[in-house]
N, C-alpha and C. Protein backbone atom coordinates (compact mmCIF):
# COMPACT_ATOMS: atom_id res chain seq x y z
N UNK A 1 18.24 11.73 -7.55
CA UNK A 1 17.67 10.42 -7.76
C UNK A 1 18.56 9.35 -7.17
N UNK A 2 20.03 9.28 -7.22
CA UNK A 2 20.86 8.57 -6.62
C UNK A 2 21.04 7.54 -7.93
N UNK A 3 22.28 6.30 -7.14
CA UNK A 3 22.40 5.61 -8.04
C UNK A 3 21.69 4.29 -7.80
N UNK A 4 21.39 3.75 -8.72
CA UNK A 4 20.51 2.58 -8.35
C UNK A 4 20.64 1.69 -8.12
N UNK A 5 22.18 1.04 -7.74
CA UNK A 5 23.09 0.75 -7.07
C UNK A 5 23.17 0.73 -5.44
N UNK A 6 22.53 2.29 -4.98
CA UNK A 6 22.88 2.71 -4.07
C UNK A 6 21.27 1.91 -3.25
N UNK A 7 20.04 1.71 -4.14
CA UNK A 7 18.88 1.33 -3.42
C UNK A 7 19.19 -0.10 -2.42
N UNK A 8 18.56 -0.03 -1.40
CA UNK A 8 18.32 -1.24 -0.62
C UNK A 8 17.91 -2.55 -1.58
N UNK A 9 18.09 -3.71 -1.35
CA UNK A 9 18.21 -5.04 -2.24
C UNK A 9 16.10 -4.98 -1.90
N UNK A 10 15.90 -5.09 -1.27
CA UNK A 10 14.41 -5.01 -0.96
C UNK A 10 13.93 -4.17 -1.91
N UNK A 11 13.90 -3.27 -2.05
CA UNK A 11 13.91 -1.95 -2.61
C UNK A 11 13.43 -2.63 -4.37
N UNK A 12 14.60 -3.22 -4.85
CA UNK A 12 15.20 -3.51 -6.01
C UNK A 12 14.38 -4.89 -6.32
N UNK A 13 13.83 -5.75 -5.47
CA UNK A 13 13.11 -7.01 -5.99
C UNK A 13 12.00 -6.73 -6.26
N UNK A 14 11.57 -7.67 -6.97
CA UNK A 14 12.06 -8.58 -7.73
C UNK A 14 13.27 -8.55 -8.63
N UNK A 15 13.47 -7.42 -9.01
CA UNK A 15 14.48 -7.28 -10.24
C UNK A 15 15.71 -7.57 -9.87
N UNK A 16 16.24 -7.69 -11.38
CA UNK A 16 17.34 -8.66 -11.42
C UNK A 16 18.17 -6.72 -11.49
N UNK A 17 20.07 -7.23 -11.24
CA UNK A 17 21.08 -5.72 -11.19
C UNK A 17 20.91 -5.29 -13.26
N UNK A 18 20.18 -5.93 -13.59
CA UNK A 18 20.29 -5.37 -15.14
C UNK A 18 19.37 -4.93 -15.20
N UNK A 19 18.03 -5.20 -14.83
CA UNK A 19 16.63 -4.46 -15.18
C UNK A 19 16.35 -3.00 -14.64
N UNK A 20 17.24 -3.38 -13.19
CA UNK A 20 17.21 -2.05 -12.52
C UNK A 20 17.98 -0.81 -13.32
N UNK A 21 19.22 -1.23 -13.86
CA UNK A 21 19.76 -0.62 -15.11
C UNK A 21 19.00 -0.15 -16.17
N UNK A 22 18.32 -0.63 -16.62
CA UNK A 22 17.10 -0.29 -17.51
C UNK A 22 16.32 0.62 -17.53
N UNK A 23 15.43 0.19 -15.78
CA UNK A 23 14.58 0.48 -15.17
C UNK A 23 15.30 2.37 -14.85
N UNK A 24 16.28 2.44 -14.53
CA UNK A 24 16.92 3.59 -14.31
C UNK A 24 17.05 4.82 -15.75
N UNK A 25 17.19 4.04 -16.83
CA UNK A 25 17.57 4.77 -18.11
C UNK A 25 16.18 5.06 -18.36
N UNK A 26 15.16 4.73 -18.41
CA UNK A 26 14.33 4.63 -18.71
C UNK A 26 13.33 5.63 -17.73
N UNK A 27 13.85 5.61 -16.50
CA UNK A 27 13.25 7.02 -15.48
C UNK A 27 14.07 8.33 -15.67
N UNK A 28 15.10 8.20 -16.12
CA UNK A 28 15.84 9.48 -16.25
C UNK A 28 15.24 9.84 -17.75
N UNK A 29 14.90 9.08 -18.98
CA UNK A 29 14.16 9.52 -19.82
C UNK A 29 13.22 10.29 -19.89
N UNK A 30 12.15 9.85 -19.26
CA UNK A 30 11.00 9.69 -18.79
C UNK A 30 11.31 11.68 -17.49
N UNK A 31 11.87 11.72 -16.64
CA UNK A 31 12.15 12.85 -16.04
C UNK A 31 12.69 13.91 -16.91
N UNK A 32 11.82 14.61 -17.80
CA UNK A 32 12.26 15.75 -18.94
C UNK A 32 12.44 16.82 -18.21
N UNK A 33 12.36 17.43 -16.85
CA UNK A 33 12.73 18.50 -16.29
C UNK A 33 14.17 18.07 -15.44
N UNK A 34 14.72 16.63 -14.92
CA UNK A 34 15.60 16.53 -14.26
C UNK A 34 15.53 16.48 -13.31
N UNK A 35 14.20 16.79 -12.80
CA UNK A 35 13.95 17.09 -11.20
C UNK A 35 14.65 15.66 -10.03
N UNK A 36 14.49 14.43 -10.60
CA UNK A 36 15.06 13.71 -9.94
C UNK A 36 12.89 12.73 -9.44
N UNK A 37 12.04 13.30 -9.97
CA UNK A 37 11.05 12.67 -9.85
C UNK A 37 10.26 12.58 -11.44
N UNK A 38 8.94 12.27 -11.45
CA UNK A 38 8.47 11.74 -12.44
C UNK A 38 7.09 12.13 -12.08
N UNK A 39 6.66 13.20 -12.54
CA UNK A 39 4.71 14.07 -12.46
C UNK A 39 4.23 13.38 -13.50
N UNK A 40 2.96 13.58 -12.97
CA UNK A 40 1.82 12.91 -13.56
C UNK A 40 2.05 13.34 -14.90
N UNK A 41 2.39 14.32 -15.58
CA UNK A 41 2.26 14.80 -17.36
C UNK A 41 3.74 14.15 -17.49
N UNK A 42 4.62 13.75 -17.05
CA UNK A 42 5.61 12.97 -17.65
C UNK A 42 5.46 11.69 -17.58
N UNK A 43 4.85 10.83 -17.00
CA UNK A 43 4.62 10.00 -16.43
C UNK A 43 3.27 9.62 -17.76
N UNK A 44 2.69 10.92 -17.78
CA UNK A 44 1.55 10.12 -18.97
C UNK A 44 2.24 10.36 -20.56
N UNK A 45 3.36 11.05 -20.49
CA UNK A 45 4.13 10.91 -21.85
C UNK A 45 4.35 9.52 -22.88
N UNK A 46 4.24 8.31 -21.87
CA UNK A 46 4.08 6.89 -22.32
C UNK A 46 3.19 6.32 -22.95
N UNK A 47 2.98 6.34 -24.45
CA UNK A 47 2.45 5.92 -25.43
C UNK A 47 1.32 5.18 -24.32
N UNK A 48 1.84 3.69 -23.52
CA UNK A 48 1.11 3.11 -23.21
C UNK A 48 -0.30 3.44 -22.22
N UNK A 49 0.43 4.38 -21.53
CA UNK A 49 -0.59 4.76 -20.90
C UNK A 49 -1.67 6.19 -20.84
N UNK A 50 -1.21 6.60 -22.12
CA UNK A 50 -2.18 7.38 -21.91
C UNK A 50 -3.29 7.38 -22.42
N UNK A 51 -4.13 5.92 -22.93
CA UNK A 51 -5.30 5.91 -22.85
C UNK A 51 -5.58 4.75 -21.81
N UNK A 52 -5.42 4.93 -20.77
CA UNK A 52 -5.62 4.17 -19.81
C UNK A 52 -6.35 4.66 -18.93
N UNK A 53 -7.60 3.87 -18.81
CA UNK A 53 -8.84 5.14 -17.84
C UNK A 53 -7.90 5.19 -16.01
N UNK A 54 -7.22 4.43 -15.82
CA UNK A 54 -6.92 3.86 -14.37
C UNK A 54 -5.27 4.52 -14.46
N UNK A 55 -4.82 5.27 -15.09
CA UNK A 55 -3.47 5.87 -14.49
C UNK A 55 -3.59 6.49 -13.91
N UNK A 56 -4.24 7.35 -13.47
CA UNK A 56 -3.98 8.58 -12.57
C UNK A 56 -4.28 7.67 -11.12
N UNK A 57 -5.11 6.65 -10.94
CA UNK A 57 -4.93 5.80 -9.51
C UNK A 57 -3.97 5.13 -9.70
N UNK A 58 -2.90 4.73 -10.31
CA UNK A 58 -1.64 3.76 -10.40
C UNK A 58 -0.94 4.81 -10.04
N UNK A 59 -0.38 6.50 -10.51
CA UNK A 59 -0.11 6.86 -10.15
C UNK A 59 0.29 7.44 -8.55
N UNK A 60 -0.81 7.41 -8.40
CA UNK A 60 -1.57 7.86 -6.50
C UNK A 60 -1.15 6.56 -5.82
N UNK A 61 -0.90 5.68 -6.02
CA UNK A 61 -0.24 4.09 -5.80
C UNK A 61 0.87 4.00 -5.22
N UNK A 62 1.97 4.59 -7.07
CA UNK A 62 2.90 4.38 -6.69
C UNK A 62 3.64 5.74 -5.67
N UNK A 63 3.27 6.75 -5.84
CA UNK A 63 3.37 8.04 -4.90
C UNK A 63 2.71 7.88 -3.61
N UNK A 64 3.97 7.10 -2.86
CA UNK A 64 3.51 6.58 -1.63
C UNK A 64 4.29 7.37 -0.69
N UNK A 65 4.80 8.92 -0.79
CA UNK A 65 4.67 9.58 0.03
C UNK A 65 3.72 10.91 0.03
N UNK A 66 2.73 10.81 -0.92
CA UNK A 66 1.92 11.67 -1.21
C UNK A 66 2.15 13.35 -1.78
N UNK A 67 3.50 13.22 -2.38
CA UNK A 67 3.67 14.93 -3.06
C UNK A 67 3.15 15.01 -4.05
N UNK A 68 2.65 13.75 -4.96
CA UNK A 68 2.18 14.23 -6.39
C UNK A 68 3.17 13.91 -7.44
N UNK A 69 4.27 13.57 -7.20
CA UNK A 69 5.32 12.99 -7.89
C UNK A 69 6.01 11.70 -7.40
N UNK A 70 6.13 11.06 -8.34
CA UNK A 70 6.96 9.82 -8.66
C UNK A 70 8.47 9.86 -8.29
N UNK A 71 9.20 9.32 -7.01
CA UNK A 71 10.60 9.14 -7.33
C UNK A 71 11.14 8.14 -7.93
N UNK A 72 12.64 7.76 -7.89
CA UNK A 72 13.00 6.30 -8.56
C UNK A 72 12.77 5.26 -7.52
N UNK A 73 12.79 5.77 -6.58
CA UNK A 73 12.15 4.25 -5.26
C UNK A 73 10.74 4.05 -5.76
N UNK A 74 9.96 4.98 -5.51
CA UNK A 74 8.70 4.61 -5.41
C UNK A 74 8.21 3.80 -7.30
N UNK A 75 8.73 4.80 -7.98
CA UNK A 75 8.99 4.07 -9.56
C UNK A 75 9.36 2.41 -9.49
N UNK A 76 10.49 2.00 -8.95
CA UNK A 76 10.66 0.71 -9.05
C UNK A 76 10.06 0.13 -7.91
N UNK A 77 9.95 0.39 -6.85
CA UNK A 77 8.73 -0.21 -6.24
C UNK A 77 7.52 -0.58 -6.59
N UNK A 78 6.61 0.79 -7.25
CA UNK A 78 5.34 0.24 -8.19
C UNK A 78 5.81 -0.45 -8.95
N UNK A 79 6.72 -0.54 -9.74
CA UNK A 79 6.49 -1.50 -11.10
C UNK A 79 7.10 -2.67 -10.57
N UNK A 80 7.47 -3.29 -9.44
CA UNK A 80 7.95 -4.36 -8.93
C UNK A 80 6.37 -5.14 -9.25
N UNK A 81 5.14 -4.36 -8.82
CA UNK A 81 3.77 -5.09 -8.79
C UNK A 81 3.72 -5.97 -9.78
N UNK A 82 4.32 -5.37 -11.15
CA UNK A 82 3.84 -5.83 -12.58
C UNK A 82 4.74 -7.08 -12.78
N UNK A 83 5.86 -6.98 -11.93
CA UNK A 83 7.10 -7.83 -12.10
C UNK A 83 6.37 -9.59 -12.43
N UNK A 84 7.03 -10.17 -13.17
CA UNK A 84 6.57 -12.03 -13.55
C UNK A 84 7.39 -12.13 -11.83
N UNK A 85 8.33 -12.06 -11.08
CA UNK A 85 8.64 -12.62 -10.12
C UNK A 85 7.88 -12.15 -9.55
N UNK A 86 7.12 -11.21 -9.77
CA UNK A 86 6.31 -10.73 -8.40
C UNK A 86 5.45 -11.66 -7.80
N UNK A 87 4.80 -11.96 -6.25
CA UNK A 87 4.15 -12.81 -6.01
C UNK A 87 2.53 -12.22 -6.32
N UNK A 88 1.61 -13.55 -6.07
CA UNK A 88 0.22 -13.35 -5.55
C UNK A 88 -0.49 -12.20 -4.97
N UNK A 89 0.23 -12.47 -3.99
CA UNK A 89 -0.36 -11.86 -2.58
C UNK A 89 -0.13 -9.97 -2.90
N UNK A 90 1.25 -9.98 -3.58
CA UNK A 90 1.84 -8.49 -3.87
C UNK A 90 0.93 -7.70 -4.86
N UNK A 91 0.34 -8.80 -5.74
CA UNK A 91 -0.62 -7.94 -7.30
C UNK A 91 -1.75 -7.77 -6.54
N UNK A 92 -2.31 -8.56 -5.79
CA UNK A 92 -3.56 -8.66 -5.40
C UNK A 92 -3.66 -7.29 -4.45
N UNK A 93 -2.78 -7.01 -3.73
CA UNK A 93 -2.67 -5.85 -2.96
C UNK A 93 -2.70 -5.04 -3.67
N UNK A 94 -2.08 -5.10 -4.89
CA UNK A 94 -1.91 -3.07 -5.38
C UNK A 94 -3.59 -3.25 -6.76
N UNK A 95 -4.30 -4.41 -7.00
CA UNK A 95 -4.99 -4.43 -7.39
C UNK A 95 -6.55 -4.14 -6.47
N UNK A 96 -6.52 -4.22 -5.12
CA UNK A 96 -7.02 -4.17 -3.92
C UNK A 96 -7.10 -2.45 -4.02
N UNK A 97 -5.95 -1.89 -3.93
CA UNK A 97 -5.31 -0.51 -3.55
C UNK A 97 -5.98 0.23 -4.32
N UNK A 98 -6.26 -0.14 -6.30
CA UNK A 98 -6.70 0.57 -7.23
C UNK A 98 -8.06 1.19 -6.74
N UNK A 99 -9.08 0.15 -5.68
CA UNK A 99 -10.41 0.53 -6.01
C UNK A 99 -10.52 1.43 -4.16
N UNK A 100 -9.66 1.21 -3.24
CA UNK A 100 -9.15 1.64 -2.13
C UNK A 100 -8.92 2.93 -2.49
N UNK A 101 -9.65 3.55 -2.32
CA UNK A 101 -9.62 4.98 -3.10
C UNK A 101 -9.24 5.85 -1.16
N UNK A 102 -9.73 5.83 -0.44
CA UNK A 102 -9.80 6.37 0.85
C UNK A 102 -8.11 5.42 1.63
N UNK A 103 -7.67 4.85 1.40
CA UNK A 103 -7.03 3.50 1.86
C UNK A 103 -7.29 3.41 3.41
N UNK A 104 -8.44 3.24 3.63
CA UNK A 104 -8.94 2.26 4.57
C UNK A 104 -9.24 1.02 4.84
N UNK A 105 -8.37 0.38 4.10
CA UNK A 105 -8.31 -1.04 4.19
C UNK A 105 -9.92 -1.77 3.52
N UNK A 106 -10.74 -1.09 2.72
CA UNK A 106 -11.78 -1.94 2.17
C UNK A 106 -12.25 -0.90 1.21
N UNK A 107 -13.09 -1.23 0.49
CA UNK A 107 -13.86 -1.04 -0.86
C UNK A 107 -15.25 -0.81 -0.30
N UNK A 108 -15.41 0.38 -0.48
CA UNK A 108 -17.19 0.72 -0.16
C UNK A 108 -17.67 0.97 -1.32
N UNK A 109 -19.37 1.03 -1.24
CA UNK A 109 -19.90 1.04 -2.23
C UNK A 109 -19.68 2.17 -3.36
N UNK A 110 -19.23 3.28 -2.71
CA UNK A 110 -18.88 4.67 -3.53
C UNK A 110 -17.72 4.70 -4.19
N UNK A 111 -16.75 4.03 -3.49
CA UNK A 111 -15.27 3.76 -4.19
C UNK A 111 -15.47 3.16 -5.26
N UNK A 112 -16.01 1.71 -5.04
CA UNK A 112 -16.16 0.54 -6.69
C UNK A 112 -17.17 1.57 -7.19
N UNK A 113 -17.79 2.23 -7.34
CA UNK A 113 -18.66 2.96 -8.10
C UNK A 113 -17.68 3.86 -9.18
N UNK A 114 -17.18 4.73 -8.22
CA UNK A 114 -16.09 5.76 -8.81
C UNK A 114 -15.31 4.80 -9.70
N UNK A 115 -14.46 3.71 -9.08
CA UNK A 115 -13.33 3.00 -10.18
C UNK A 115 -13.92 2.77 -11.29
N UNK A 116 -15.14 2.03 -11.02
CA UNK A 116 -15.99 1.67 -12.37
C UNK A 116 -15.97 2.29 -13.17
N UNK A 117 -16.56 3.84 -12.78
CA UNK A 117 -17.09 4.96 -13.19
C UNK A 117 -16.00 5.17 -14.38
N UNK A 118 -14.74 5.13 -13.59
CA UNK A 118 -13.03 5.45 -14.58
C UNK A 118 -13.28 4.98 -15.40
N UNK A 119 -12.97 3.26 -15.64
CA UNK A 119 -13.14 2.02 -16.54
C UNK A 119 -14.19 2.95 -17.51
N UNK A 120 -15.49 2.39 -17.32
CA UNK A 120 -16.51 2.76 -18.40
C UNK A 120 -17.07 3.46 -19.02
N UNK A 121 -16.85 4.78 -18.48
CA UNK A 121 -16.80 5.97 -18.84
C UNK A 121 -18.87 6.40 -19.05
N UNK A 122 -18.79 6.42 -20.37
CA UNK A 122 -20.10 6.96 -20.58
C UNK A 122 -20.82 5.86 -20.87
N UNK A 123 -20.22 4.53 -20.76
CA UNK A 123 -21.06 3.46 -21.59
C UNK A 123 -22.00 2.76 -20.93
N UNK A 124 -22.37 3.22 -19.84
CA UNK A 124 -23.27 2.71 -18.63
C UNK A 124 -24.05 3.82 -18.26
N UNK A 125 -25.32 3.85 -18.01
CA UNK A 125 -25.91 4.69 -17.29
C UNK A 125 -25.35 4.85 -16.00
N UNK A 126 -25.36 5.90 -15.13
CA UNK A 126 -24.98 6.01 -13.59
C UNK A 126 -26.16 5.02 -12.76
N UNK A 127 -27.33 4.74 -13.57
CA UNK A 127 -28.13 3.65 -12.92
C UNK A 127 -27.88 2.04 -12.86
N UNK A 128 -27.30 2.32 -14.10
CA UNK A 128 -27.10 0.88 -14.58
C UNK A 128 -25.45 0.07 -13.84
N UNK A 129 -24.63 0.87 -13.59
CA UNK A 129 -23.43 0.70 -12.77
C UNK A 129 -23.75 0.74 -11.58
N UNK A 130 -24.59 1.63 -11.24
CA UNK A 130 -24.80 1.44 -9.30
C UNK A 130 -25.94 -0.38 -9.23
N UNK A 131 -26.40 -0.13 -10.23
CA UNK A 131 -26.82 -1.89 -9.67
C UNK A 131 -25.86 -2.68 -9.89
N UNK A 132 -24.69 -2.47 -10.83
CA UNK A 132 -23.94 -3.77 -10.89
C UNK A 132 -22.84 -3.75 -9.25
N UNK A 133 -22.79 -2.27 -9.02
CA UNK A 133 -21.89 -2.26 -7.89
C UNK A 133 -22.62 -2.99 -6.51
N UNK A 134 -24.35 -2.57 -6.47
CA UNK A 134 -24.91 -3.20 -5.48
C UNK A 134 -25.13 -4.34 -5.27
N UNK A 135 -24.91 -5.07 -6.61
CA UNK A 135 -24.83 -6.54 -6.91
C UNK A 135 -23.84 -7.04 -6.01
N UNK A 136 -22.60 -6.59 -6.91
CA UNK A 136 -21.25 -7.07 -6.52
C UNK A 136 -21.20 -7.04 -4.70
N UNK A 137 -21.56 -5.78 -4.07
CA UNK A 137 -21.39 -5.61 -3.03
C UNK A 137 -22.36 -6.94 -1.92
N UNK A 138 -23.41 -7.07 -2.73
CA UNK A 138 -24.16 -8.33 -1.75
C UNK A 138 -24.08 -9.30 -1.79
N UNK A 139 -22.97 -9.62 -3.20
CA UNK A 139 -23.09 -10.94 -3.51
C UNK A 139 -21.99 -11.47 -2.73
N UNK A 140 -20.37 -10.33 -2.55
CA UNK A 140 -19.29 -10.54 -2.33
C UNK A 140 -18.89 -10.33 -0.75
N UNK A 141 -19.64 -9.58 0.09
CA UNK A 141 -19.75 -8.72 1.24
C UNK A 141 -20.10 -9.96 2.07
N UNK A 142 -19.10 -11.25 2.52
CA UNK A 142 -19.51 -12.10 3.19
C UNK A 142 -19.83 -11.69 4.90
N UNK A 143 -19.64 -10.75 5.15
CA UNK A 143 -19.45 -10.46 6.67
C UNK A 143 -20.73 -9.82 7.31
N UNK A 144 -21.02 -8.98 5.82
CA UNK A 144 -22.41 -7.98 5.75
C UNK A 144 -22.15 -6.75 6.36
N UNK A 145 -21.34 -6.41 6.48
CA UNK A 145 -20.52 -5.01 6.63
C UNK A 145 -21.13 -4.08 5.39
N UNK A 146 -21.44 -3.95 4.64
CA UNK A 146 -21.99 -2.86 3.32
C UNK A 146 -20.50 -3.08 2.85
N UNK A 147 -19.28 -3.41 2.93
CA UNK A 147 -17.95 -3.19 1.85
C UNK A 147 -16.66 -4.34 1.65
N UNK A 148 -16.32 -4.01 0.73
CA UNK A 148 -15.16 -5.50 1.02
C UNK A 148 -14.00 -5.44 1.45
N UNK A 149 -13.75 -6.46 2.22
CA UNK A 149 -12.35 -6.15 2.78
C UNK A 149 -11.18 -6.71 1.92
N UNK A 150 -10.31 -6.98 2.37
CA UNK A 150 -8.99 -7.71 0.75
C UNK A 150 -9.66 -8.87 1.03
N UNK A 151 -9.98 -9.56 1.55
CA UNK A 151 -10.23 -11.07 1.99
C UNK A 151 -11.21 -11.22 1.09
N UNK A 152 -12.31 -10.78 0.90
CA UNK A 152 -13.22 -10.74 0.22
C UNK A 152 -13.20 -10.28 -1.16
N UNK A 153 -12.56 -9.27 -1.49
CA UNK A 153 -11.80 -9.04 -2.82
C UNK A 153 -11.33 -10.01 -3.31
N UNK A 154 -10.01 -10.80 -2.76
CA UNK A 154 -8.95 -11.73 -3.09
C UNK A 154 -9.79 -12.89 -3.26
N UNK A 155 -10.94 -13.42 -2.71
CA UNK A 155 -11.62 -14.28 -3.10
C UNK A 155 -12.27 -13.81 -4.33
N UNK A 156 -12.67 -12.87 -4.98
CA UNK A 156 -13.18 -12.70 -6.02
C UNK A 156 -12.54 -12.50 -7.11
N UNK A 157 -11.52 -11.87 -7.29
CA UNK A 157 -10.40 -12.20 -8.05
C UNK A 157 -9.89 -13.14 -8.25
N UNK A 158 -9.11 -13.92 -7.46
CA UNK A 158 -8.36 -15.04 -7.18
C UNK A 158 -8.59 -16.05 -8.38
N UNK A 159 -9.99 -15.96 -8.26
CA UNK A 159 -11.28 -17.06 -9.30
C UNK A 159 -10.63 -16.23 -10.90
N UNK A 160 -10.60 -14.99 -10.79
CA UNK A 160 -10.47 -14.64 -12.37
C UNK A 160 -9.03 -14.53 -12.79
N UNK A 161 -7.70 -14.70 -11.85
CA UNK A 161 -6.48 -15.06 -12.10
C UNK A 161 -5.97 -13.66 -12.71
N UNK A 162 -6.43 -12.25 -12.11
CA UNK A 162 -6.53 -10.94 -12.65
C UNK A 162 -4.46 -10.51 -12.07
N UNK A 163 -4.00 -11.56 -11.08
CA UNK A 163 -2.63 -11.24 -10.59
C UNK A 163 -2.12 -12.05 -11.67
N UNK A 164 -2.27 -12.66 -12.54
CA UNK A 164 -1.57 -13.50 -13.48
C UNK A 164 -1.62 -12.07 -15.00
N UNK A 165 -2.56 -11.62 -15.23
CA UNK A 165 -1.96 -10.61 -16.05
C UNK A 165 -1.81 -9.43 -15.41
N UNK A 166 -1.54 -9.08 -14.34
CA UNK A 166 -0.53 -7.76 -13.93
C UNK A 166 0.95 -8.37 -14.14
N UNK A 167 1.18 -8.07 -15.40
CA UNK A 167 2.62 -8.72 -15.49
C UNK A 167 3.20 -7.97 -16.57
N UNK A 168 4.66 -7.18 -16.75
CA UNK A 168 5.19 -6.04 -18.11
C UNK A 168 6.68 -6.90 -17.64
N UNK A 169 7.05 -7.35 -18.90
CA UNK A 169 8.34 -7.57 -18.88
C UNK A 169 9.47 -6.29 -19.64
N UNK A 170 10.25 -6.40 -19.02
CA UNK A 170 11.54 -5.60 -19.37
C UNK A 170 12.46 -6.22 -20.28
């Protein structure tokens, strides 16, 4: 895992040299085999999240070299998103990313379907969610492309201030 010390200052922001301290005790906790990463069943060991319909895509997020496990870079990198210093532009991206299921840079109609799908589980008919998605998609789809791009996302959000509560203090 290294020392956390040893990460690039980029790496480490927003955070302050004490959180990262924290942030470190708190991944070596959290790593019950030692491996030096953090799997999805340790990772859902956190009270908080394991009734959370949307971890397993936060996960896939922050595992941004795609093995299926969490290191301590990619660990304090994702949770930089949640950071109060974090900017705008940074939540809106990894909030962008959640429904970016393919990461092709936009949201098609099958993706927001699926995220939804996470969120609401059984409490929607599969009829009754594909109209709200076809809604969303014609109402928001300024280009007329069938999908949204961040531009078009970030305008729809933006309005509901959804980067103002991606925020976990340490």
């Amino acid at each position: 895992m290294g020392n956390e010390a040893s990460y690039p200052k980029e790496m480490c922001s927003p955070f302050e040299k004490g959180e990262i301290k924290r942030l470190s005790k708190r991944f070596k906790k959290l790593d019950l085999d030692s491996s030096g990463t953090l799997s999805v069943e340790e990772l859902m060991s956190l009270p908080e999240l394991q009734n959370n319909p949307l971890v397993k895509r936060v996960i896939d997020i922050f595992d941004t070299d795609g093995n299926g496990e969490v290191d301590f870079e990619e660990f304090v990198t994702g949770l930089s998103q949640f950071s109060v210093r974090g900017n705008e532009e940074q939540k809106l991206r990894f909030a962008f990313s959640i429904y970016d299921l393919d990461k092709d840079g936009y949201i098609s109609n099958g993706e927001l379907f699926q995220v939804l799908k996470m969120m609401v589980g059984e409490n929607l008919k599969g009829w009754q969610l594909q109209q709200m998605v076809d809604k969303t998609i014609i109402i928001m789809d300024k280009d007329g492309d069938g999908r949204l791009s961040f531009q078009e996302f970030s305008a729809l959000v933006r309005g509901l201030e959804i980067h103002k509560k991606l925020v976990v203090t340490l």
